[in-house]
C-alpha atoms as a PDB file:
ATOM      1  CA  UNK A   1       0.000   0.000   0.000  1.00  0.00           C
ATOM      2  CA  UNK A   2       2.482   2.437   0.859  1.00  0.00           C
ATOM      3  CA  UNK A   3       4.487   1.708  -1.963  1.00  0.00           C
ATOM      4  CA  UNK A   4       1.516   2.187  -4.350  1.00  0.00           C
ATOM      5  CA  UNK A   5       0.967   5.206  -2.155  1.00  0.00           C
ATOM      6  CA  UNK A   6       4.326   6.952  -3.330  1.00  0.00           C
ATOM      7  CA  UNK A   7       3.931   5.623  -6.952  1.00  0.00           C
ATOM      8  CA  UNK A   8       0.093   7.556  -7.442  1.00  0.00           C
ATOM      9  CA  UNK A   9       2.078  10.695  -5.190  1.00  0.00           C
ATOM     10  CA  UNK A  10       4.871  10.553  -7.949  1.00  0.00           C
ATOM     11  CA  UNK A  11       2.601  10.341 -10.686  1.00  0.00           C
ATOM     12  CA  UNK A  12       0.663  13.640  -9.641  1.00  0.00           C
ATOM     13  CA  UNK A  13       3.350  15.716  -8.964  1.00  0.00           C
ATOM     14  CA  UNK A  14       5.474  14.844 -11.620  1.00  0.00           C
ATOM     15  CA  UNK A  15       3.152  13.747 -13.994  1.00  0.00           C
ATOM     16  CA  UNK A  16      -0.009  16.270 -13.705  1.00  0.00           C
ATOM     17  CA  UNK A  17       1.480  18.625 -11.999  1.00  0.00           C
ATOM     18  CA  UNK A  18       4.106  20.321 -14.630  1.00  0.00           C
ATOM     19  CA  UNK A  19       1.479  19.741 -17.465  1.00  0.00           C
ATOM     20  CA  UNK A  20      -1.191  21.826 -15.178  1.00  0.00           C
ATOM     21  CA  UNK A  21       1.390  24.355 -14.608  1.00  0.00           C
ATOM     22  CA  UNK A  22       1.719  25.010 -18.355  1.00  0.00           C
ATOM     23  CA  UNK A  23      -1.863  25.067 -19.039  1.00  0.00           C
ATOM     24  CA  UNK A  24      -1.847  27.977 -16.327  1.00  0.00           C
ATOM     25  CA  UNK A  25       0.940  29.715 -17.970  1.00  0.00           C
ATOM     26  CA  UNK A  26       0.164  29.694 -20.981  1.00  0.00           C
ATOM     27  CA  UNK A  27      -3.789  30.548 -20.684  1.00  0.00           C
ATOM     28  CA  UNK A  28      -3.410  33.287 -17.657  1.00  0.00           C
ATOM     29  CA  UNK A  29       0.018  35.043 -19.311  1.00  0.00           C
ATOM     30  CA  UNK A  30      -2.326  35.213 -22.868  1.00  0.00           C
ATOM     31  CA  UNK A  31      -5.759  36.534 -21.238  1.00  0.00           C
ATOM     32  CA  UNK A  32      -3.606  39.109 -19.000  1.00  0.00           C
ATOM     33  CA  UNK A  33      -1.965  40.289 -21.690  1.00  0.00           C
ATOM     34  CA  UNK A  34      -5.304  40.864 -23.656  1.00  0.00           C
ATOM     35  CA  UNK A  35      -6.974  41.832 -21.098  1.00  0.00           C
ATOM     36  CA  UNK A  36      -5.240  43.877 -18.832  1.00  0.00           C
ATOM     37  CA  UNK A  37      -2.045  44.778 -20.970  1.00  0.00           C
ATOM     38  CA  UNK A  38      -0.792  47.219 -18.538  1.00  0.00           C
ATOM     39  CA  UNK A  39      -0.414  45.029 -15.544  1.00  0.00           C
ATOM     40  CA  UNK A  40       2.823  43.682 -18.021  1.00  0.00           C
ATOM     41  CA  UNK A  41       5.168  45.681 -15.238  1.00  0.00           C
ATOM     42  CA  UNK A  42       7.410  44.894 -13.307  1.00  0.00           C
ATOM     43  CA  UNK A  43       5.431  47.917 -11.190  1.00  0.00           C
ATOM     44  CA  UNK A  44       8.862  48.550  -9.659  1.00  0.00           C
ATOM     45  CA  UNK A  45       9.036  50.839  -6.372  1.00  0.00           C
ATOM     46  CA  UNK A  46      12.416  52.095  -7.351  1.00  0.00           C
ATOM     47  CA  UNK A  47      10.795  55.934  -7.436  1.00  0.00           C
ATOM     48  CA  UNK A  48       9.550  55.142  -4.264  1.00  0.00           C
ATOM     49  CA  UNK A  49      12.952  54.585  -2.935  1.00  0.00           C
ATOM     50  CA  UNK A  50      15.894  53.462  -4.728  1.00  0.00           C
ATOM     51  CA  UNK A  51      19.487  53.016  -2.471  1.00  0.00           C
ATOM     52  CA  UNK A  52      18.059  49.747  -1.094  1.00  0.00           C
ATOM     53  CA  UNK A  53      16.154  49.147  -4.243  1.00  0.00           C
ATOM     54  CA  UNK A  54      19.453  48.779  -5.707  1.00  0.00           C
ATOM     55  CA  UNK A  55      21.448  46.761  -3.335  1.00  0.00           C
ATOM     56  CA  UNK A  56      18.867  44.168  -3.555  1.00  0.00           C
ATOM     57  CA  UNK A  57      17.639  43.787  -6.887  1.00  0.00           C
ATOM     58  CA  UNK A  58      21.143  43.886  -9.089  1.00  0.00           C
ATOM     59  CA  UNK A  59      22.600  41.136  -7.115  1.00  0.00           C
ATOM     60  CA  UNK A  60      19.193  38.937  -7.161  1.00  0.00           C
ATOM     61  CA  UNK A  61      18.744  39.546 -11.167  1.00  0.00           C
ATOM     62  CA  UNK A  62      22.004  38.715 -11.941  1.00  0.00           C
ATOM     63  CA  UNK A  63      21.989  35.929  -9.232  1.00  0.00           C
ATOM     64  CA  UNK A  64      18.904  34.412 -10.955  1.00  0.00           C
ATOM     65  CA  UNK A  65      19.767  35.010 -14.308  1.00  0.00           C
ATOM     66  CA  UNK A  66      22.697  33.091 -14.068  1.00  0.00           C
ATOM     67  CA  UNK A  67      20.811  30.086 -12.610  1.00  0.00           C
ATOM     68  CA  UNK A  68      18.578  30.101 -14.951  1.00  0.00           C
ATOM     69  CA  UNK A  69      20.867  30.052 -18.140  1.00  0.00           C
ATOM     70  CA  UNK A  70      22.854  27.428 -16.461  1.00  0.00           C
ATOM     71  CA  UNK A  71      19.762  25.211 -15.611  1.00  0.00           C
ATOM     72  CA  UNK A  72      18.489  26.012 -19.489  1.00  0.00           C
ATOM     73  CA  UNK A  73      22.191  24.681 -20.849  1.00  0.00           C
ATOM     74  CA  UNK A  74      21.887  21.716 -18.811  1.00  0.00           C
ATOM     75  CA  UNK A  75      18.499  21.301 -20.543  1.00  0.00           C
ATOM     76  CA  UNK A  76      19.382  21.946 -23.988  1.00  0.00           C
ATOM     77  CA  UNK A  77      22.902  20.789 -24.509  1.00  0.00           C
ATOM     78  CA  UNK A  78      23.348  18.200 -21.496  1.00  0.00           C
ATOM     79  CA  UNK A  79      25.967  16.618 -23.515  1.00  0.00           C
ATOM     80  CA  UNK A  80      27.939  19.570 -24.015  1.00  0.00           C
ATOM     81  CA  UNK A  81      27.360  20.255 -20.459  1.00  0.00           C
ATOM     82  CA  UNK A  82      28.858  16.684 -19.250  1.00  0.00           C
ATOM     83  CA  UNK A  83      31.840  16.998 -21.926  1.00  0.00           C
ATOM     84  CA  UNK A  84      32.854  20.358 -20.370  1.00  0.00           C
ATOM     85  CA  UNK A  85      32.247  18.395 -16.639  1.00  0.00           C
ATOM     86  CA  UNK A  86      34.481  15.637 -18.060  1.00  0.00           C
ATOM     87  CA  UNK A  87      37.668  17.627 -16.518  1.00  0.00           C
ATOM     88  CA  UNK A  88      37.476  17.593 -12.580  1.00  0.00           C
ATOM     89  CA  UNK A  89      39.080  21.314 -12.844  1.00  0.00           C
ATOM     90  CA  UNK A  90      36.052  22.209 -15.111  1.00  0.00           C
ATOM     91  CA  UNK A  91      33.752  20.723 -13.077  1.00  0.00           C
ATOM     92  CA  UNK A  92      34.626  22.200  -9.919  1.00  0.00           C
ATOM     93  CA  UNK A  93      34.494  26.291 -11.667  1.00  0.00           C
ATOM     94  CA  UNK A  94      31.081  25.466 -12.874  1.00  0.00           C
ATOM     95  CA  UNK A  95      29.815  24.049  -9.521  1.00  0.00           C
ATOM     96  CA  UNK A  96      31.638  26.964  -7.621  1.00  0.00           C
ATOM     97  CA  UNK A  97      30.054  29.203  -9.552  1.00  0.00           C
ATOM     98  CA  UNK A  98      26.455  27.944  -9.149  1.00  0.00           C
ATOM     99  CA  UNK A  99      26.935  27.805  -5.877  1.00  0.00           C
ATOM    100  CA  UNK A 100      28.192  31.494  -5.922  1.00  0.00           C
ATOM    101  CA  UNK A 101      25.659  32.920  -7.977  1.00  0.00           C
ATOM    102  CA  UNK A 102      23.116  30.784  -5.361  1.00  0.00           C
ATOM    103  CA  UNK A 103      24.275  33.143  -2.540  1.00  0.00           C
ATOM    104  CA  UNK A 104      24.302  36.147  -4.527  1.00  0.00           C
ATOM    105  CA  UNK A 105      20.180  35.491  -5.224  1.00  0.00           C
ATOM    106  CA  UNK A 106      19.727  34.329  -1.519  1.00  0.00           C
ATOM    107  CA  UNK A 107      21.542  38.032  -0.561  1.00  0.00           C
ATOM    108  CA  UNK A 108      19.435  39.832  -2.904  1.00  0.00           C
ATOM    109  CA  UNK A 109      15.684  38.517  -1.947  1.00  0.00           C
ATOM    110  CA  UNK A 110      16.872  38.794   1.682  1.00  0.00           C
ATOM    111  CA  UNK A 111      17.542  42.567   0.959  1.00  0.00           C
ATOM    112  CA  UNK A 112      14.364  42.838  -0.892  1.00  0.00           C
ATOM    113  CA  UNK A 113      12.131  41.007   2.042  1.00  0.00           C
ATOM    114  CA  UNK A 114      13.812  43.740   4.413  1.00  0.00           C
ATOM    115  CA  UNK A 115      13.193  46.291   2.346  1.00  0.00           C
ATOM    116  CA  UNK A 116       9.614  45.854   1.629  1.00  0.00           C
ATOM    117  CA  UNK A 117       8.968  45.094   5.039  1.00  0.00           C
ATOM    118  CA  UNK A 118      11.136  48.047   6.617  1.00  0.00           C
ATOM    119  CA  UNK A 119      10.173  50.804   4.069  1.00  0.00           C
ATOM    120  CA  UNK A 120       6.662  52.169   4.773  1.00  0.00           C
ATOM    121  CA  UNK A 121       5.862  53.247   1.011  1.00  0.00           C
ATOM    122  CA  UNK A 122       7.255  50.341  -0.103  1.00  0.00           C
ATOM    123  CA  UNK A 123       5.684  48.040   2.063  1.00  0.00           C
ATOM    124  CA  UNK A 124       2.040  49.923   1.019  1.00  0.00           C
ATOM    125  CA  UNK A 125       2.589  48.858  -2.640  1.00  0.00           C
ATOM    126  CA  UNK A 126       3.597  45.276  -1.946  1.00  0.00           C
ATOM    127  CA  UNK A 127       0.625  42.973  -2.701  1.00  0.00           C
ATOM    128  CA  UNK A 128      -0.233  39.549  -1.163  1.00  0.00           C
ATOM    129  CA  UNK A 129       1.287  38.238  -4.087  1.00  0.00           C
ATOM    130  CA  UNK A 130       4.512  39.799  -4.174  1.00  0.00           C
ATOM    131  CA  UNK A 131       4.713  38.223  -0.481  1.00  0.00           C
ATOM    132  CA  UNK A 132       3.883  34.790  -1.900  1.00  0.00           C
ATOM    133  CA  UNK A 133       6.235  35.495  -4.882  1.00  0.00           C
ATOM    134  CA  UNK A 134       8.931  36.120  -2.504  1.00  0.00           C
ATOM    135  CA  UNK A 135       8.296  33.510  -0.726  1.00  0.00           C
ATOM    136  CA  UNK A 136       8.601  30.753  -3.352  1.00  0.00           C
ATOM    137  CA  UNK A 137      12.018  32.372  -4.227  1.00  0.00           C
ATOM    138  CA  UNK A 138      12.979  31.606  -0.973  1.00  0.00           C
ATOM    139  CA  UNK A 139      12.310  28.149  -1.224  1.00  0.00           C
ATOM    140  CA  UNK A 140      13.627  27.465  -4.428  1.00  0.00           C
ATOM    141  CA  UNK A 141      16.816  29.286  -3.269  1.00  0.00           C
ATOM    142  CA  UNK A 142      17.485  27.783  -0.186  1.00  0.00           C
ATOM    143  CA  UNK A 143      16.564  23.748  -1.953  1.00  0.00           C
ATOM    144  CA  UNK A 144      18.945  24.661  -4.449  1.00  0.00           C
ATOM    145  CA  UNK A 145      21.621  25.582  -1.969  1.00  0.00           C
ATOM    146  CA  UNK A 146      20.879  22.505   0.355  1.00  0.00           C
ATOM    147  CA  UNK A 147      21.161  20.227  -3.295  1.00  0.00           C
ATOM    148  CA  UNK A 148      24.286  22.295  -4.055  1.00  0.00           C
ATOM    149  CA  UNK A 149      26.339  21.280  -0.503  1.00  0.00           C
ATOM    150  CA  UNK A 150      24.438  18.308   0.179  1.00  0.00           C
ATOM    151  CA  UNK A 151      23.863  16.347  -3.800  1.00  0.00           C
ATOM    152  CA  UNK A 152      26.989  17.916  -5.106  1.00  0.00           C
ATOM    153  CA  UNK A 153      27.943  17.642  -9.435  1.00  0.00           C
ATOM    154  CA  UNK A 154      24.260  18.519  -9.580  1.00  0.00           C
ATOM    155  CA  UNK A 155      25.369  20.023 -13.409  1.00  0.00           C
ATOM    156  CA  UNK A 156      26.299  16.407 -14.583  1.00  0.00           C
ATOM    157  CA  UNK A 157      23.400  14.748 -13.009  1.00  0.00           C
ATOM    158  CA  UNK A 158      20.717  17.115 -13.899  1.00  0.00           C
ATOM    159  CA  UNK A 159      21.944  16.954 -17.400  1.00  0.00           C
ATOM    160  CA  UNK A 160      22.336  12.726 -17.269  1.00  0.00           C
ATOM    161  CA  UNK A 161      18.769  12.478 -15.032  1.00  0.00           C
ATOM    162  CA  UNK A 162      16.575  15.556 -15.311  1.00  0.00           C
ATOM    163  CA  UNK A 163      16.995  16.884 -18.842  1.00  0.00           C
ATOM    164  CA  UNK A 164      16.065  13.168 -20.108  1.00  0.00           C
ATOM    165  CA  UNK A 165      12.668  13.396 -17.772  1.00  0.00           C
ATOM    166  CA  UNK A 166      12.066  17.217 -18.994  1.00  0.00           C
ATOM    167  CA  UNK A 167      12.464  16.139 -22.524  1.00  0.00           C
ATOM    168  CA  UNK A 168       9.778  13.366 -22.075  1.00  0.00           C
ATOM    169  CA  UNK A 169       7.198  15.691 -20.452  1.00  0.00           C
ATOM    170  CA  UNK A 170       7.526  17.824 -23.896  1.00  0.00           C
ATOM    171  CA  UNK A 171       7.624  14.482 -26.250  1.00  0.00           C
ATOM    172  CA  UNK A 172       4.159  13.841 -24.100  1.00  0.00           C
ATOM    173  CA  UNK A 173       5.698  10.432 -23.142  1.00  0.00           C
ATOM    174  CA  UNK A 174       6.819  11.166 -19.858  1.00  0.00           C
ATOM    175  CA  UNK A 175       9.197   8.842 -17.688  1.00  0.00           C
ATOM    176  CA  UNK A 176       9.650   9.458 -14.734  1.00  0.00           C
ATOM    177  CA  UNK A 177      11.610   6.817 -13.489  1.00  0.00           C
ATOM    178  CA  UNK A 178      15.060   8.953 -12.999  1.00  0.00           C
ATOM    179  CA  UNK A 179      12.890  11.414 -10.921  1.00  0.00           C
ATOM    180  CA  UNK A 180      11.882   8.442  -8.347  1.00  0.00           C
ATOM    181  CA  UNK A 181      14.797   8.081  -6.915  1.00  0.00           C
ATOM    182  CA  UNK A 182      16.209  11.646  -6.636  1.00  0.00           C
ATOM    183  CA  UNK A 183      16.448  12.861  -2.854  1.00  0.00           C
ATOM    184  CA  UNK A 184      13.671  14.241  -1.584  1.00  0.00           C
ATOM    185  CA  UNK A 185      15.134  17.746  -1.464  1.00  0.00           C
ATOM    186  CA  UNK A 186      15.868  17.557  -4.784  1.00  0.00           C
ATOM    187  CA  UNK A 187      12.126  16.706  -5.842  1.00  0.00           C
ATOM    188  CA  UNK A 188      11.066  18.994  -3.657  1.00  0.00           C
ATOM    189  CA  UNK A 189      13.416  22.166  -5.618  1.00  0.00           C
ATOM    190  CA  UNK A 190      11.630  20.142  -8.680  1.00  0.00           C
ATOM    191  CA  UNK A 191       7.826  20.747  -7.689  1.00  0.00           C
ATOM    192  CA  UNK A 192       8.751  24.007  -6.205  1.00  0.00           C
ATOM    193  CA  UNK A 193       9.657  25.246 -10.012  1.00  0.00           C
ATOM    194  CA  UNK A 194       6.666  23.705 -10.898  1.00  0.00           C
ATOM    195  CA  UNK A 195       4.247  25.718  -8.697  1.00  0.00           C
ATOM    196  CA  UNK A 196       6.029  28.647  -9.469  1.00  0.00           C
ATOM    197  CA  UNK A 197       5.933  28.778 -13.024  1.00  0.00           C
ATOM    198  CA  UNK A 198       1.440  28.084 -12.461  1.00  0.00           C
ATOM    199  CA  UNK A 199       1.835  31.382 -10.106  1.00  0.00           C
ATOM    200  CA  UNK A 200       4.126  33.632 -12.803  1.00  0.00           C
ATOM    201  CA  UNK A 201       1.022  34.839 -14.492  1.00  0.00           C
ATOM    202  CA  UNK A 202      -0.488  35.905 -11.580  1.00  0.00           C
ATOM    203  CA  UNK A 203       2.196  38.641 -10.476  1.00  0.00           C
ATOM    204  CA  UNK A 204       4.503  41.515 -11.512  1.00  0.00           C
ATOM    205  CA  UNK A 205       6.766  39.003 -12.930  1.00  0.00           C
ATOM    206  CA  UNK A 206       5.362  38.917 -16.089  1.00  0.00           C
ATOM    207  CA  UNK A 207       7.036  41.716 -17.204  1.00  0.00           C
ATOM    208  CA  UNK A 208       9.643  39.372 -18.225  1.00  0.00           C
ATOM    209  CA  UNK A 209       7.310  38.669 -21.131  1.00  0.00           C
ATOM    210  CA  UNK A 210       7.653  41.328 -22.831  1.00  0.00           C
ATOM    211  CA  UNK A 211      10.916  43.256 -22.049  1.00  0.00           C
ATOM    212  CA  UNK A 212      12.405  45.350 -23.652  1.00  0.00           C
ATOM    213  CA  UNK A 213      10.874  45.379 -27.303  1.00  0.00           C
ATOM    214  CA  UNK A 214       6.854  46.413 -26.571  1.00  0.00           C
ATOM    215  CA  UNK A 215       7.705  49.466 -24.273  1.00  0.00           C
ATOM    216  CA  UNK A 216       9.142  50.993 -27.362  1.00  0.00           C
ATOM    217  CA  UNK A 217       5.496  51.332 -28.831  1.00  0.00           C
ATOM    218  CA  UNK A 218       2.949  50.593 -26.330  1.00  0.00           C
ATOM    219  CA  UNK A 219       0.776  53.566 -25.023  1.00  0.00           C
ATOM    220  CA  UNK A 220       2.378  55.567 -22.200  1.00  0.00           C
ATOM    221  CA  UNK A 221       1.167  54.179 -18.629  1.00  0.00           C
ATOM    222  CA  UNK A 222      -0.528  57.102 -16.200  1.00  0.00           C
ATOM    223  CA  UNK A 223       0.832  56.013 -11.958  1.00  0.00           C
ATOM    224  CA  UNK A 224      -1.461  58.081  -9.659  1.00  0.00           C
ATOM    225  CA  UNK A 225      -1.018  57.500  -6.043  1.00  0.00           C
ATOM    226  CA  UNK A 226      -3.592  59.778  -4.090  1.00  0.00           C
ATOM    227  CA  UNK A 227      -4.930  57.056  -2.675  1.00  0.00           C
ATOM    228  CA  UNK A 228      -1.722  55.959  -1.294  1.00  0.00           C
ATOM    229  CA  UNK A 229      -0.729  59.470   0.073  1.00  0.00           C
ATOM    230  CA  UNK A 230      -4.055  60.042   1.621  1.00  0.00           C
ATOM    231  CA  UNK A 231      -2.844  56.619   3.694  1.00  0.00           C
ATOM    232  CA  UNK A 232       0.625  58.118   4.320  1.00  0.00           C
ATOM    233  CA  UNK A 233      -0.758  60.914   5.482  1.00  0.00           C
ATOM    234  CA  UNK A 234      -3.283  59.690   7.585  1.00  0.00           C
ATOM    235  CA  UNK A 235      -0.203  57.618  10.205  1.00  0.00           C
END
């Protein structure tokens, strides 16, 4: 029973789960953007105030951007991946500097988190979901790190495990026998990405979308924040 138990779990979450997650993308990123085409912000608080804003988003973007082109490499060209791993010098620059780039995210949404909670305009313009946002970055940040020190190489067996799972999810013949017996940390950084990329559509981050080329020609967008001093004004 149990066994059958953990088979049906491992079926939803790594079976359903990242195909529901695309259906969400997809259809919520295509009726926002129809529908509400200037929510496609990144509705940044940098006017609001900007020294912190700074310190904490340029190390985060480039933190995450980094991760993210390395995990996409390890998708695309795992075999050029595990040739460059082939020499233990190699290896050991690429996971350094994972594991670097790791920290440099984990600084950057810690300065964020402060900064929304410690700056009073700031905090005003945060929305539930930025909090939720936040916190899945968290999460994903601090599984990855934990996989880093813990499941070390993780570049040559993502590339040997997880890109040959990925790929079957998009062939619609998914397998996810390499995924079963990954650590559980591991699955759970995994179905963390998962439920993140449902939630994307539903926050700022969209605004990855569409940067840089449609602010060139959409209409210009009109901020008005009475509302928000009337509230400032009235503690």
């Amino acid at each position: 029973m149990a066994i059958e138990s953990a088979f049906f779990a491992d079926q939803i979450l790594f079976i359903v789960l990242p195909y529901l997650s695309l259906i969400s993308f997809l259809f919520v990123s295509i009726r926002r953007y129809f529908r509400q085409t200037f929510t496609y912000s990144s509705l940044s608080s940098q006017f609001l105030e900007n020294q912190q804003h700074f310190w904490a988003v340029v190390p985060f973007h480039y933190g995450i951007i980094l991760l993210f082109v390395g995990h996409l490499a390890a998708f695309l060209v795992p075999r050029t991946v595990l040739a460059w791993n082939s020499v233990p010098l190699r290896l050991y620059i690429l996971e350094a500097a994972a594991f670097v780039f790791g920290v440099l995210t984990f600084v950057g949404l810690v300065s964020i988190v402060v900064r929304r909670f410690s700056d009073p305009k700031v905090k005003l313009v945060t929305s539930p979901a930025d909090w939720v946002i936040l916190a899945m970055f968290g999460v994903q940040i601090f599984t990855g790190l934990y996989t880093a020190v813990f499941h070390g190489w993780g570049s040559s067996w993502f590339a040997a495990s997880v890109t040959p799972y990925l790929w079957s999810l998009f062939t619609l013949n998914p397998d996810i026998t390499p995924i079963v017996a990954m650590p559980w940390m591991v699955k759970l950084h995994i179905i963390g990405a998962y439920i993140m990329f449902a939630f994307f559509p539903f926050t700022r981050l969209v605004h990855v979308l569409v940067v840089p080329n449609p602010y060139l020609w959409r209409k210009p967008q009109v901020v008005r924040w009475y509302g928000i001093k009337r509230l400032l004004r009235s503690r």
